[in-house]
Structure formats: C-alpha cells, structure tokens
Protein backbone atom coordinates (compact mmCIF):
# COMPACT_ATOMS: atom_id res chain seq x y z
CA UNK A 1 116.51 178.91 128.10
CA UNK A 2 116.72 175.32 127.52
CA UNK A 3 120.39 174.76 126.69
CA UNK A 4 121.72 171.27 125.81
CA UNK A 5 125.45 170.01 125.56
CA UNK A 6 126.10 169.79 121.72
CA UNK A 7 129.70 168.83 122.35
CA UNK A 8 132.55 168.50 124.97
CA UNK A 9 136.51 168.77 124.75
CA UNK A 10 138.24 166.59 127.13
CA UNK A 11 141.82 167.62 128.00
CA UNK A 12 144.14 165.95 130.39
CA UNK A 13 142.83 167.53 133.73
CA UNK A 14 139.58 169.46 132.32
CA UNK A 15 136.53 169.45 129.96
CA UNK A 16 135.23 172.29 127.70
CA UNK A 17 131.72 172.00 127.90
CA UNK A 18 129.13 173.47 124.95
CA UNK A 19 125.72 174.25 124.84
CA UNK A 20 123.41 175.35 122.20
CA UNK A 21 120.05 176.97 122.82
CA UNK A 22 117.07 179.15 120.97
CA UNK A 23 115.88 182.15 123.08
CA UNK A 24 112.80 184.18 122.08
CA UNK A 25 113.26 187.22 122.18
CA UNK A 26 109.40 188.41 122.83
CA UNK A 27 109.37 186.51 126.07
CA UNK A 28 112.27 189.22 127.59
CA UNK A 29 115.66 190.65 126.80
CA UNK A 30 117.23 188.67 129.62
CA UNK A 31 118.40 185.19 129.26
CA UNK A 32 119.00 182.52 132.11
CA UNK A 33 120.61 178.88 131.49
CA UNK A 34 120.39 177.29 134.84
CA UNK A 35 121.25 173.92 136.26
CA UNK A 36 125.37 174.31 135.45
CA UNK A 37 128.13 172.94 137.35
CA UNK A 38 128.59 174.17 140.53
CA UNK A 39 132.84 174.19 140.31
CA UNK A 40 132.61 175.57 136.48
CA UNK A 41 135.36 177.94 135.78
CA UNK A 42 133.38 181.44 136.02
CA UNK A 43 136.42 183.23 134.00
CA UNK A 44 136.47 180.78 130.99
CA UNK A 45 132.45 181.66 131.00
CA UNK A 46 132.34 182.64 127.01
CA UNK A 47 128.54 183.42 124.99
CA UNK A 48 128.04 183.44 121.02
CA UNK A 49 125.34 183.70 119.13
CA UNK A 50 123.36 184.43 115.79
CA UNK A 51 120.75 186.75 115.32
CA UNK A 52 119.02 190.11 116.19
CA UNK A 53 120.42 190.92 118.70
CA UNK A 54 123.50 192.38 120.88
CA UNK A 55 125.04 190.72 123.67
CA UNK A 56 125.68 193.34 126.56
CA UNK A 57 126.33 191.79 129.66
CA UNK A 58 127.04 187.75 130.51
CA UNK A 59 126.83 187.18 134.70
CA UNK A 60 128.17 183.82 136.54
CA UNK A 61 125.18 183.14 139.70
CA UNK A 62 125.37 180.32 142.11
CA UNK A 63 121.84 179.36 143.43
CA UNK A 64 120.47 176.66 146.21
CA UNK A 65 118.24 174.87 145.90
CA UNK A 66 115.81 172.23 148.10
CA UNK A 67 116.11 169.81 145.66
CA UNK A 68 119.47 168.29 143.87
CA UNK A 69 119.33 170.67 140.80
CA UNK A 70 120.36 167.30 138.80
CA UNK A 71 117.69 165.43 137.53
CA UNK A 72 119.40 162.53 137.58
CA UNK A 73 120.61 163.38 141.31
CA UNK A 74 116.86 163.73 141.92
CA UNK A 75 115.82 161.26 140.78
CA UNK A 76 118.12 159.26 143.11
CA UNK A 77 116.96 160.99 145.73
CA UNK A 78 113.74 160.10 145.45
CA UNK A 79 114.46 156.15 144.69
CA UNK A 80 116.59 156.68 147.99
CA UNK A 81 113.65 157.79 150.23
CA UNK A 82 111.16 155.03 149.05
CA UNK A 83 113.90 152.61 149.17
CA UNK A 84 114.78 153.70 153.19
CA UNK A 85 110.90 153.40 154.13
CA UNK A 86 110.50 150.25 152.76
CA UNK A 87 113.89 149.06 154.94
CA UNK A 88 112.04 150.84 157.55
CA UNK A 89 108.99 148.70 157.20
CA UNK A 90 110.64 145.56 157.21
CA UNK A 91 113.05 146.29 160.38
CA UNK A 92 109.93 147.26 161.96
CA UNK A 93 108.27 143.57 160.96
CA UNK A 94 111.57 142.31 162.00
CA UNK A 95 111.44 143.81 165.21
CA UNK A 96 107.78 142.84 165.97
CA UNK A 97 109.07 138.96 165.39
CA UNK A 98 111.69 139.30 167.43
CA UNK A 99 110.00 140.43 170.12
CA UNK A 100 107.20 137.58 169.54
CA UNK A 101 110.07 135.03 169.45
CA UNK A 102 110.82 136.54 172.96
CA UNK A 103 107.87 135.98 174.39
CA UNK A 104 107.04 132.55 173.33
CA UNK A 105 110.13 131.62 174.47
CA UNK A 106 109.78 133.20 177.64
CA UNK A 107 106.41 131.31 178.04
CA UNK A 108 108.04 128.04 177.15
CA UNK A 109 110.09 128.59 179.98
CA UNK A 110 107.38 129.56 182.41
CA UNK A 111 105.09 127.46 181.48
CA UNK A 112 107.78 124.20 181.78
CA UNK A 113 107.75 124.80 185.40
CA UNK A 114 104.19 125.11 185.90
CA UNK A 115 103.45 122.13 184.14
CA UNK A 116 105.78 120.23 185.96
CA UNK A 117 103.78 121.14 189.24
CA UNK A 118 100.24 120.72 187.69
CA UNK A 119 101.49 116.85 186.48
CA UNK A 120 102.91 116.67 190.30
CA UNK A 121 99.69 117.41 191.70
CA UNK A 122 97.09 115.54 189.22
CA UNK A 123 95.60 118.53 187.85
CA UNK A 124 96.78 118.52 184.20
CA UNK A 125 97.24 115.18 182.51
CA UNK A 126 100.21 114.45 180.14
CA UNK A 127 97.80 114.79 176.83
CA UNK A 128 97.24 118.39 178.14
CA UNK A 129 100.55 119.59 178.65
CA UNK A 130 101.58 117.73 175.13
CA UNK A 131 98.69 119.76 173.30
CA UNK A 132 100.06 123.28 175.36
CA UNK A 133 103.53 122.21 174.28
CA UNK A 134 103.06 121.67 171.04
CA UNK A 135 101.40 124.93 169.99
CA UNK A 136 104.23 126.31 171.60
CA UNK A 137 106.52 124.69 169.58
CA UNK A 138 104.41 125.43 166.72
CA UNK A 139 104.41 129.08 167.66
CA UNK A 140 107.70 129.67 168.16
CA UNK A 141 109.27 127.17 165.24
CA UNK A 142 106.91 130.23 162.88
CA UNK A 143 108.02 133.20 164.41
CA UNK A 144 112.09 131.71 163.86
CA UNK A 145 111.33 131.59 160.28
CA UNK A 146 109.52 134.35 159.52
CA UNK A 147 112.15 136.38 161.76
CA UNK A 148 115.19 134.89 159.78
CA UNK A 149 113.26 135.67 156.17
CA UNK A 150 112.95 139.19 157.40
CA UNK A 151 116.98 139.43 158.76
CA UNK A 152 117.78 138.19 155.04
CA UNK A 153 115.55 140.60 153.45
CA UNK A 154 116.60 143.54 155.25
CA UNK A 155 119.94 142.87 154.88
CA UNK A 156 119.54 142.93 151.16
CA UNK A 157 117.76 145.81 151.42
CA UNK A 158 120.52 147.48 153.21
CA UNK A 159 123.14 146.24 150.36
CA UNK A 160 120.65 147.68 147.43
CA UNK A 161 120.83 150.86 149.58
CA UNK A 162 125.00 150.82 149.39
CA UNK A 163 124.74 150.22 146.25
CA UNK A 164 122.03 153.17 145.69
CA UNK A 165 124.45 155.15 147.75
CA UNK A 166 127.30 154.34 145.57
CA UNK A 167 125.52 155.20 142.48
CA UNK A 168 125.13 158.42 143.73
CA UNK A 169 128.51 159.61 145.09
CA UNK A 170 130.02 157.69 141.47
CA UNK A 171 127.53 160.33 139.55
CA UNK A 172 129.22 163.41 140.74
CA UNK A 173 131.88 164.10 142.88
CA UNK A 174 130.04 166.82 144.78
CA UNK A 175 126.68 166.04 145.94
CA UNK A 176 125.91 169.88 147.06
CA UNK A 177 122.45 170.90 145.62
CA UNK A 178 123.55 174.33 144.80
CA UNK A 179 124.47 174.83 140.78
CA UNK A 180 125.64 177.44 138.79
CA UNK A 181 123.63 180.25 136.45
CA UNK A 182 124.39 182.19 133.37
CA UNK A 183 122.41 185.20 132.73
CA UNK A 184 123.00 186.69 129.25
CA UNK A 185 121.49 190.08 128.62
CA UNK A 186 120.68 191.04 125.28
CA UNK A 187 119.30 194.06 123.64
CA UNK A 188 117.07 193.58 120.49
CA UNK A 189 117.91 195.38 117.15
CA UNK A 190 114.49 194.19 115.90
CA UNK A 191 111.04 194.14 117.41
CA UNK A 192 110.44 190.16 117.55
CA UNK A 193 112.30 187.09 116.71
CA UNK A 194 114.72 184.60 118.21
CA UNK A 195 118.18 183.98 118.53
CA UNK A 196 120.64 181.04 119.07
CA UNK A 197 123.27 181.23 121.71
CA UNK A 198 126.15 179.15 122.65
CA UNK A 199 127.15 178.65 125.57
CA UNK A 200 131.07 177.31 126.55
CA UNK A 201 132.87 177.14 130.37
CA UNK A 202 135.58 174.69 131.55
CA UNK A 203 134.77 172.64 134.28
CA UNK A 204 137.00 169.85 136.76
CA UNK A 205 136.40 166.20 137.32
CA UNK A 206 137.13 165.47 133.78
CA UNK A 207 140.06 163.62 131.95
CA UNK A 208 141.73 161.84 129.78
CA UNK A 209 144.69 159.34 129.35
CA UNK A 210 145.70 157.31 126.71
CA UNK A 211 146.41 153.61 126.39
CA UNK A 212 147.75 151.67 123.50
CA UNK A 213 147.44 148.25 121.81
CA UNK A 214 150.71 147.18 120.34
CA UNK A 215 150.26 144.01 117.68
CA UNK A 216 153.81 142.82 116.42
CA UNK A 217 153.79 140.09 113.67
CA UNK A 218 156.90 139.08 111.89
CA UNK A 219 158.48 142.96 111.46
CA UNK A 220 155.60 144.11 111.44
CA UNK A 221 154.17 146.86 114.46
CA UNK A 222 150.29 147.94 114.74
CA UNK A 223 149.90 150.38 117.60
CA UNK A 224 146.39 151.27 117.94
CA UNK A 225 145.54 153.95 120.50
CA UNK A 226 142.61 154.91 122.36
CA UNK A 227 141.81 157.44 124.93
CA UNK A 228 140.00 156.54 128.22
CA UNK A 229 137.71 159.61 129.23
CA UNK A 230 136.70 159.62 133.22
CA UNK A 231 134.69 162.61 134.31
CA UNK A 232 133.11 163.37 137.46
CA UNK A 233 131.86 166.83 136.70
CA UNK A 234 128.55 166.03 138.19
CA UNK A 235 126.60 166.62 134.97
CA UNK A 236 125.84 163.44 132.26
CA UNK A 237 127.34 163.97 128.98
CA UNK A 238 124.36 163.26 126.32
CA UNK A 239 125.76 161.51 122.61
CA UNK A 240 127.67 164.68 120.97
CA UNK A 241 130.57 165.81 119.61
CA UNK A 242 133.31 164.72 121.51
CA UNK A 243 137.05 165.83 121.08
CA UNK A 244 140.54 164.59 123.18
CA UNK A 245 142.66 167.46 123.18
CA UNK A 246 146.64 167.03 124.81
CA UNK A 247 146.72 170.94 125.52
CA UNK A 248 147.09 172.34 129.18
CA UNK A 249 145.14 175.33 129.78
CA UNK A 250 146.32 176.58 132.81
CA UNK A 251 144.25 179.71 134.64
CA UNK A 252 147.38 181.61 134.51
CA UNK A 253 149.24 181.41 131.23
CA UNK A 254 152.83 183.33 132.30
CA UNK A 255 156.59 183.36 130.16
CA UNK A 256 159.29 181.79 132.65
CA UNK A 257 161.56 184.54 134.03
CA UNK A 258 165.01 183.90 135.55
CA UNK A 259 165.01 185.52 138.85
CA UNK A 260 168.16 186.48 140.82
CA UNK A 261 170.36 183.48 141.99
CA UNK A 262 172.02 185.25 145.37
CA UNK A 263 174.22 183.74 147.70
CA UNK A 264 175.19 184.44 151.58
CA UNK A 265 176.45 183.37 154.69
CA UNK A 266 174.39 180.96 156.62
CA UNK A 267 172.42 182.30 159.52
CA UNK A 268 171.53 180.71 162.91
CA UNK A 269 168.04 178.51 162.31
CA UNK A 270 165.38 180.49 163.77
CA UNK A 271 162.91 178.85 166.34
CA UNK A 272 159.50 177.38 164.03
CA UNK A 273 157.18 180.04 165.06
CA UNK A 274 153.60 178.53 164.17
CA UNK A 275 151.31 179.39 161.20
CA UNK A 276 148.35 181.35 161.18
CA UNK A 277 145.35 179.54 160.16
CA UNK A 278 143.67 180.97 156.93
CA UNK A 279 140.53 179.98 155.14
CA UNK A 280 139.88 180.65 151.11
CA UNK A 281 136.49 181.34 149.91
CA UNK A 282 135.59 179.71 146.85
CA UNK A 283 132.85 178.60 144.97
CA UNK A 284 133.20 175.52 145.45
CA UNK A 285 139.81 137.94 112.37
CA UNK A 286 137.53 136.54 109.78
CA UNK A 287 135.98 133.15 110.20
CA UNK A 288 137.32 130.50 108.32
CA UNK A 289 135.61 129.35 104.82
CA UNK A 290 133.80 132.53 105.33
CA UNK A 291 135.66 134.31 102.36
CA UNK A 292 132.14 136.33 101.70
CA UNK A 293 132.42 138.01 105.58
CA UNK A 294 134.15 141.38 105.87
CA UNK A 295 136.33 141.98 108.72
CA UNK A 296 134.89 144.08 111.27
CA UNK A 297 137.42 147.00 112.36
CA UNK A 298 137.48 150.24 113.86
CA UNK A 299 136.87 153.86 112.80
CA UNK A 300 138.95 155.91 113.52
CA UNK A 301 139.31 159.46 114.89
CA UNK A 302 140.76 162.57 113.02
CA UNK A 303 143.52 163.91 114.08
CA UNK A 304 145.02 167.50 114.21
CA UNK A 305 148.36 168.35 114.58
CA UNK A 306 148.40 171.95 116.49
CA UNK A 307 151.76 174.02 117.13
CA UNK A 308 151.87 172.58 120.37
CA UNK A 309 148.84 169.88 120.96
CA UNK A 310 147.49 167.37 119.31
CA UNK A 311 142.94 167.21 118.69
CA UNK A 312 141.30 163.98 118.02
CA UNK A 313 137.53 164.08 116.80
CA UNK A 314 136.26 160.55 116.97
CA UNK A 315 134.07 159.40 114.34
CA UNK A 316 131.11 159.25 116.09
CA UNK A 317 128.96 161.16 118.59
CA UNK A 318 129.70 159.37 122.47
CA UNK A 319 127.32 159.56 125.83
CA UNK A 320 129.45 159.78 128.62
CA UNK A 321 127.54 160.07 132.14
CA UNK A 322 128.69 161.26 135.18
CA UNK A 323 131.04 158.94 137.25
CA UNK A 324 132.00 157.62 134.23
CA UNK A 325 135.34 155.83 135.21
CA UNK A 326 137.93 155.30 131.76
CA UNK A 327 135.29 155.40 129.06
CA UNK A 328 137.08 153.96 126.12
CA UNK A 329 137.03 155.55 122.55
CA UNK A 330 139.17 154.47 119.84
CA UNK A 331 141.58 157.11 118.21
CA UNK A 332 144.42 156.03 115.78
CA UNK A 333 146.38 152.81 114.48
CA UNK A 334 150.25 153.59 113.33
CA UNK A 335 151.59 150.87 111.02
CA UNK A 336 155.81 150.74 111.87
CA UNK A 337 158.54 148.34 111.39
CA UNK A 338 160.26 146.28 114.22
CA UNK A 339 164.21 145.05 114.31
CA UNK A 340 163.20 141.80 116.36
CA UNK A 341 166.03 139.74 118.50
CA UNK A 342 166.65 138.36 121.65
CA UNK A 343 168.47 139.23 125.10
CA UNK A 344 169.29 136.84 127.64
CA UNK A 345 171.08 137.48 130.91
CA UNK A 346 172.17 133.45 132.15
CA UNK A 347 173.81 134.55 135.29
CA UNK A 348 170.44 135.26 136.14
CA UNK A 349 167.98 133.32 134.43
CA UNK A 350 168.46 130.83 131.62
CA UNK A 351 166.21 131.95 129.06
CA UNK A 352 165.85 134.04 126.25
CA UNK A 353 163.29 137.00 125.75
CA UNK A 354 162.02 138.43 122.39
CA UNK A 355 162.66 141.97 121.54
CA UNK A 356 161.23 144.35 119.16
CA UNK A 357 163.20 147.88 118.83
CA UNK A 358 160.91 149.88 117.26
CA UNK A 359 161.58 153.78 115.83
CA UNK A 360 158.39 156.43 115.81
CA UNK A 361 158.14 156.92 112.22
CA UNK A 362 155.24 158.68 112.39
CA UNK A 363 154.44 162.37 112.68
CA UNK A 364 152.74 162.48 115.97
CA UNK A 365 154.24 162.13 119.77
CA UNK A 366 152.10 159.68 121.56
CA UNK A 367 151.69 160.26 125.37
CA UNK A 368 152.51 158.44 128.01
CA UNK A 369 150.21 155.83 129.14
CA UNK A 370 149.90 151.82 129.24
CA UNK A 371 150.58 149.47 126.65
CA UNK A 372 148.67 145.82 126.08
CA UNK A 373 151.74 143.81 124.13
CA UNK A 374 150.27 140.74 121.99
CA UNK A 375 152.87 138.97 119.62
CA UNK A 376 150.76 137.75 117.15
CA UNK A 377 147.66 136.66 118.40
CA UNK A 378 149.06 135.79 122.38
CA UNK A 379 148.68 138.14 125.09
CA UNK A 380 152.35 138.99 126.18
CA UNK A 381 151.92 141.32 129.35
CA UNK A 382 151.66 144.98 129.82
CA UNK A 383 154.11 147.62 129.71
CA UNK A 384 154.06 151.74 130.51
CA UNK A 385 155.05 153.99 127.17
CA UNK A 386 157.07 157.14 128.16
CA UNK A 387 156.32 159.65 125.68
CA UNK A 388 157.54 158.95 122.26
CA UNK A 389 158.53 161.47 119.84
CA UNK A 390 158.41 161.31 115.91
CA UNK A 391 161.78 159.43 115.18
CA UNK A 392 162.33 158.18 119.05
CA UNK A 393 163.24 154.55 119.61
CA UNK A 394 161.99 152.43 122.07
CA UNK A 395 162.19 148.65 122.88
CA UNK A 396 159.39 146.28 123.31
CA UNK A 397 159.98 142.78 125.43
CA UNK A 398 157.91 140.51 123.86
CA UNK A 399 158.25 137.70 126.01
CA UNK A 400 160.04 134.36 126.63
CA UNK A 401 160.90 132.15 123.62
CA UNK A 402 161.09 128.67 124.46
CA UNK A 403 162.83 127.93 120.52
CA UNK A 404 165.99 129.51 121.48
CA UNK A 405 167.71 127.30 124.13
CA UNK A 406 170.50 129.24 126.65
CA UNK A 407 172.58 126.44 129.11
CA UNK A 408 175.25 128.13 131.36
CA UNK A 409 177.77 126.25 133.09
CA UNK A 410 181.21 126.37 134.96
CA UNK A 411 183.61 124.53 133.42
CA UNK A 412 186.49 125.40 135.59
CA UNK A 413 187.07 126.69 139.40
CA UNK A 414 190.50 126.89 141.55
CA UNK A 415 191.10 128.27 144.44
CA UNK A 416 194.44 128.40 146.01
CA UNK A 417 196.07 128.53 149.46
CA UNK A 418 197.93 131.55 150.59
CA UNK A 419 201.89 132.17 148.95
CA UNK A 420 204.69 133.29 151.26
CA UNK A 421 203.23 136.57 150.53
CA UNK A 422 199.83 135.60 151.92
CA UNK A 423 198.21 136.03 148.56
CA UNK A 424 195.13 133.56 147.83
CA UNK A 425 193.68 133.58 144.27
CA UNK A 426 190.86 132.38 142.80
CA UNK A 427 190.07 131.49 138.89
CA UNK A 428 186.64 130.72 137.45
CA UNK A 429 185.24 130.14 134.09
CA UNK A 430 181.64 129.66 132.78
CA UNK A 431 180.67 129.04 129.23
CA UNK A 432 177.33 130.25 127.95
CA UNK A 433 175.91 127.74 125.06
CA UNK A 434 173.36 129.09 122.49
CA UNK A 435 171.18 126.72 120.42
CA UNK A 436 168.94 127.78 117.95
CA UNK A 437 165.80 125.57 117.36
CA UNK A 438 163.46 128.10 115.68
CA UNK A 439 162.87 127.71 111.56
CA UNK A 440 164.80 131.50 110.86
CA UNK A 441 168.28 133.20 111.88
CA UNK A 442 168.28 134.69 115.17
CA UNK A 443 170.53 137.52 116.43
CA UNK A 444 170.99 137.05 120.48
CA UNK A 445 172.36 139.92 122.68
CA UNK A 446 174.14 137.84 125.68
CA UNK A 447 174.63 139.45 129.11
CA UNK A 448 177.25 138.54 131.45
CA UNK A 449 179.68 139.87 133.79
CA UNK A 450 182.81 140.09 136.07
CA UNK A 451 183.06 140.41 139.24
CA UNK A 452 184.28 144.69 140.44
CA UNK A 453 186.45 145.07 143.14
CA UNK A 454 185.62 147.78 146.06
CA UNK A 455 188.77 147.32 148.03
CA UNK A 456 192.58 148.00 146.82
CA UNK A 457 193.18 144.65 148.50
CA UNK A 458 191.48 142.42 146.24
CA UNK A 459 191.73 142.61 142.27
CA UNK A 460 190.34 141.64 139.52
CA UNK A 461 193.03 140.25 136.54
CA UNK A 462 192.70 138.11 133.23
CA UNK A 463 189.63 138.74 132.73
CA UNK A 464 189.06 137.10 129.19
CA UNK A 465 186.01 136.90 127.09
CA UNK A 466 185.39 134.63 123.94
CA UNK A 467 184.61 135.75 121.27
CA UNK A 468 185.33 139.12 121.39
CA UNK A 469 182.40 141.30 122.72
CA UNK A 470 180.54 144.20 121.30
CA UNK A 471 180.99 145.95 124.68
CA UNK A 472 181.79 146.07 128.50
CA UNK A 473 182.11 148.77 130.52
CA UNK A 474 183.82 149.58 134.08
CA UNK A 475 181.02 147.75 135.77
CA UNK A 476 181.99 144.30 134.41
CA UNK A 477 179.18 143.91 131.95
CA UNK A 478 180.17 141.90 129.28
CA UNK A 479 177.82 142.06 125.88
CA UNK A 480 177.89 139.64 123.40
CA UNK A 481 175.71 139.89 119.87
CA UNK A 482 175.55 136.78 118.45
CA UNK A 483 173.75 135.42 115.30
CA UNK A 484 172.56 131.58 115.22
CA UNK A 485 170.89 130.53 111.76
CA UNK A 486 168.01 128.36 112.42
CA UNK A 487 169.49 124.81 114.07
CA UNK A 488 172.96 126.20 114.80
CA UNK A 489 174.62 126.27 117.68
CA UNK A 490 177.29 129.05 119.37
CA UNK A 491 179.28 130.12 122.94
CA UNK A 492 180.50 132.50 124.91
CA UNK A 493 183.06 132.10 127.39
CA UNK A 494 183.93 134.12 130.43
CA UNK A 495 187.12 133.32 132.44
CA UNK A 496 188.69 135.96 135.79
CA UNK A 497 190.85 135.78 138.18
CA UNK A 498 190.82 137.35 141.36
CA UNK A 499 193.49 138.19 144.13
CA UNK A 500 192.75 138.53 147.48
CA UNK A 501 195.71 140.04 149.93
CA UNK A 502 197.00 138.20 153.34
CA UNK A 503 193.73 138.49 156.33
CA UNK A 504 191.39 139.71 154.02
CA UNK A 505 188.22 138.11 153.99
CA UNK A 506 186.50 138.13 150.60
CA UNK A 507 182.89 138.90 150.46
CA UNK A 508 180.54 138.18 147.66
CA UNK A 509 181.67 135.76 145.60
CA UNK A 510 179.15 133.21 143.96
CA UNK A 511 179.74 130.15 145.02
C-alpha cells in the first residue's frame, strides 16, 4: 500500500511520523507499507483505520535490499556511478597525454644528440634539424595543454563528486540499504471494498530547538520565536502538517523511587580486574510615501498549552528533506514591557551599557535557546535564554551607549613609611563622574569596589563611599543607583585605607 506522510511531530530528540493510505481490500487481506526507516521505533509502531474491516495483527520486518530503498538515495546512486565513469574517462585521457608528453620529451632529448652528430658530420643541414625541432616543439607545446585542461577538469570532477558524496551522507545519517516493513493484517466484515489506514512510529535523527528574536523600542519588548527543525531520519519530509511539541517521550516512562541511602566502613580498593567485552544486537517596515502598502508580517503558529508540554501547529503545511540542518519556522511573538537603565563598572571599563529587565508576563515558559538582541532597528549581539517561566525576570544587555558619559579618576594617593611599630599604610580615593547627554532621565547602576584582605596582617579601614550606596557586600562591591535627568551631571566617590604590618609584602594592589 502506497502510504504517504500526511504529517510529522517534531519533539526535542524525536519525530512522530504519519502516514495515510487506501488499501483494497479485493486485492488480499494482508497489507504491506514498505520503504520505512530503518532505526524506527518498532514499539511505538501504532495502525488506525476506517472501514470494513478488523485489524488483527500489525508486524515490524526489516528487509535488504540491492538497491538504496530511498528513491532519493537511488537516485544518487545512480548520478554517482555516471558521474565516477565519466572521471574515469577523463583520467584515462589524462593519462594517455601524459604519457605522450613523455615521449616527446624523451625524443627531444634523443634526438638533440643525434642531431648534434648528423650537423658534425654534414649529413643533416641546419634547415633540417630546425623543421625536426620545431614539430617537436609543436608536439609537445599541444600535448602540455591539452594535459593541463584535462588535470583541471578532473579535478573538478573530483570536487562535484565530494560534493555528490556530501549530498548523500547530509540526506540520511545511515546510508544502509536495508528499511523497515509494516504488515497489517486485516480480516474483512464485507465481501469488497476499501479501507483507509494510518500509519504512526517514532523515529531518531530528528529535532528541534528554539531561537528567539528580541525587538526592544522605548519600553517596549517583541520576542518573536521560532523553532529550527534538523532531521536526519533518512526519509524527506513532503509539505504536511507539521507540529513542534516540548514533550519527552522516553521508551521507559518510570515514577522516581528513593532507594536505600546505606553507609559503611571503607574497604581496601580492589585490583581493576578487566571487562568482558559484550556486543548488543539491534536493529540498527513600510516604504516611505507608500501609505497604500501593507506591512508584510508573519503568521503565526497555534499554540497549546498541555499539563506538562507545550504544541505549536504552524500555519502552514512545511517540506522538510532529509539532512535538513535548522529548518526555520516561525511560531509566536509576545508583546512585554521593559524597565530600561544602565550599568557601568569604571574600574574596568569606562562606559556605560543599556539594560532592559524584562518580567515573563505571558502564560507560556519559553525554552532555552539563542537570542538575536536588536534595539530598535540595530543589531546588538546575541545572547543564550535559560528557560523562562510565566512571571520570571530576566535582564537583557542591550549594548554600549555612547550618550551617557562615565570618567573615573584618582584624586588622591598616600603612601607612608613604616611607624616605630613597623606599620605602613596606604590611602586612595577615586571619584566616578556621571554625565548625562541623552534627551530623557537616566537611572545608572555604578559598580565599584574595595580592596578584601586575605591575610590578618593587612586590613582594610575607612572605607567610605559617597553618596550612600544601595548595597555592598563582604566582597567589597560597592553599588550605586543613580538618576541623571537629561544634561545633568552626578559622582560617586570611593576612599580606603589599608594597613600593612612590619615585613609584610603587599600583593595586589593597583597601582
């Protein structure tokens, strides 16, 4: 029975393959679809149907065969043989000139000598030996070229080969020409008629990750996610119905059980005693002045929130072949707010990078997977998502901005010689200065720190910060939030001093 796929689910490490066929049921009771996957999953093998009939038996076969059961594989198989006796061909042609350029210049050689002798002797005149010469020359200058156009076409042939070859091991993952059968017995509760059966098995090679396009203007967030489908299952998807699943089905579905947590002395290691070897058998924008144009923008997929997994359909039926590597299909676009402000960190570099914090208010989780970042229209950089849950937070850097000017400088240093005690100390203070040259307030998160001491002989006093900061920690990070209307101006200040004890060397001070 000629079965065709009439739609596939792609989950994260698997596909869910299903085909649709008419069998008649005056032709015979029994029912072969042939030409499956070799590495399909034999126990998620499941049959429907509609009709006159009963379904009393459904058998998993693997068969060989000469030929790569693919057509496509066949077909490639075919292109490959004509293509090598062609290369054949021409390496023989090139051969055959390169043993003619051999020759005539071994008789160039030969004949140098003997011409030599014959214009000794008076029995060949110079117009002679200039006639012999020249066809020689001739000769010889023709077989070169037509040698070298044959080297450059057979080594093109040779790369169209590669590339042939590549083709073929891109198109499926196993290139075995063995493939997998399902024979469906029926029995008849009519005399005649027909009857439609579907077909369904898992197979793997096939996947799925997602990857996101995050848009932020003003407050403003547009994620739009896609999914990018790879499958190497060794069969061509045709256009169908084609649904991204997050569920794990797993061969063996089992409830985790606690088992016994036991304790004991420690025994004497054993000698490594080697292991047995052990073999498994398996089968294997709009234009401007164009007010009249629409915008063009995507459709979207539907999407299904299950108890534990989420289903997109896309809108439309997709073709994905075989060696297909992060087909892209378009899935949703979440509309969210942003809290935008900067960070800057001037003890390490001196400028200032947008952020966008940014809470999941929608209902779905979105995987994990890579992120495009554009702030506006510009392409800021890429970034990784973790997964994000409804009602999460995350933060987006959005880049450097130029408007918001950060100038860090020390303004005082001492360092003193040693007391009677043998104490040395030495003070330091930087100030951090914040100027706002962008047309709307801005709220800047400064980073700074203190220097920790690892050693009871050196210490860390009077540390003082201005103004006050929003937090520091045990560390000696110092966090400053501080709001500049548009043109204005603010600082930070940072001031320590640190006491090192008689023969100790200090270590790791910035200079």
């Amino acid at each position: 029975m000629d079965a065709p796929i009439v739609a596939v689910t792609v989950y994260p490490q698997h596909a869910r393959i299903t085909r649709r066929g008419r069998a008649n049921l005056a032709e015979g009771t029994r029912v072969r679809i042939t030409g499956l996957p070799l590495a399909l999953d034999a126990e998620s093998v499941r049959v429907t149907g509609t009709g006159a009939a009963l379904i009393t038996g459904v058998d998993v076969g693997y068969e060989q065969h000469a030929q790569p059961a693919d057509p496509v594989l066949s077909a490639f198989a075919d292109q490959r043989r004509a293509d090598q006796a062609a290369l054949d061909a021409v390496a023989d042609q090139e051969a055959a000139e390169a043993a003619k350029v051999e020759l005539l210049t071994g008789l160039a050689k030969r004949s140098g000598a003997s011409f030599a002798k014959a214009l000794a002797s008076g029995v060949a005149g110079p117009a002679r030996v200039e006639e012999v010469t020249g066809a020689l020359g001739t000769q010889l200058a023709a077989a070169l070229r037509t040698r070298r156009a044959l080297t450059e076409r057979l080594e093109r042939m040779r790369e169209d080969l590669a590339a042939l070859d590549r083709r073929v091991a891109s198109h499926s993952a196993q290139s075995e020409q063995d493939s997998s059968t399902v024979t469906v017995e029926l029995e008849p509760q009519e005399d005649s008629g027909s009857v439609e059966l579907e077909l369904s098995y898992v197979v793997p090679g096939a996947s799925w990750e997602p990857g996101y396009d995050v848009r932020v203007r003003e407050t403003e967030v547009t994620i739009t996610s896609y999914g990018l489908v790879s499958q190497h299952t060794g069969e061509d998807w045709p256009e169908c119905e084609l649904v991204l699943s997050t569920a794990r089905p797993a061969s063996t579905v089992v409830v985790p059980e606690l088992d016994p947590w036991f304790l004991d002395r420690r025994q004497p290691a054993q000698p490594a005693r080697p292991l047995a070897a052990f073999a498994a058998a398996a089968p294997g924008a709009a234009p401007a002045g164009a007010a009249s144009l629409r915008r063009v923008a995507p459709k979207f997929a539907e999407v299904e929130q299950g108890a534990t997994a989420l289903t997109y359909r896309p809108g439309r039926a997709v073709a994905i072949p075989s060696g297909a590597q992060g087909h892209r299909t378009t899935l949703a676009r979440l509309e969210l707010t942003a809290e935008l402000g900067y960070v800057t960190a001037p003890v390490r570099a001196s400028e200032a990078y947008l952020r966008a914090t940014v809470v999941n208010t929608s209902e779905h989780t979105l995987r994990a997977g890579r992120a495009a970042v554009f702030h506006d229209t510009e392409f800021v950089g890429t970034t990784r998502f973790d997964v994000w849950a409804p009602g999460e937070e995350v933060e987006l850097a959005l880049g450097v901005d130029d408007r918001i000017r950060v100038e860090r400088e020390l303004v005082r240093r001492t360092a003193s010689k040693a007391t009677l005690s043998g104490q040395r100390r030495r003070e330091a203070e930087y100030r951090t200065r914040l100027t706002n040259h962008s047309p709307r307030e801005a709220v800047v998160t400064v980073l700074d720190q203190a220097p920790v001491s690892r050693d009871e002989a050196i210490t860390v006093r009077d540390v003082r910060a201005t103004p006050d900061p929003v937090e520091t920690d045990d560390l000696g990070s110092i966090t400053w939030r501080l709001t500049l209307a548009a043109g204005a101006t603010a600082t930070a200040t940072l001031a320590y001093r640190v006491d090192v004890a008689k023969g100790v060397e200090l270590s790791g001070w910035r200079e």
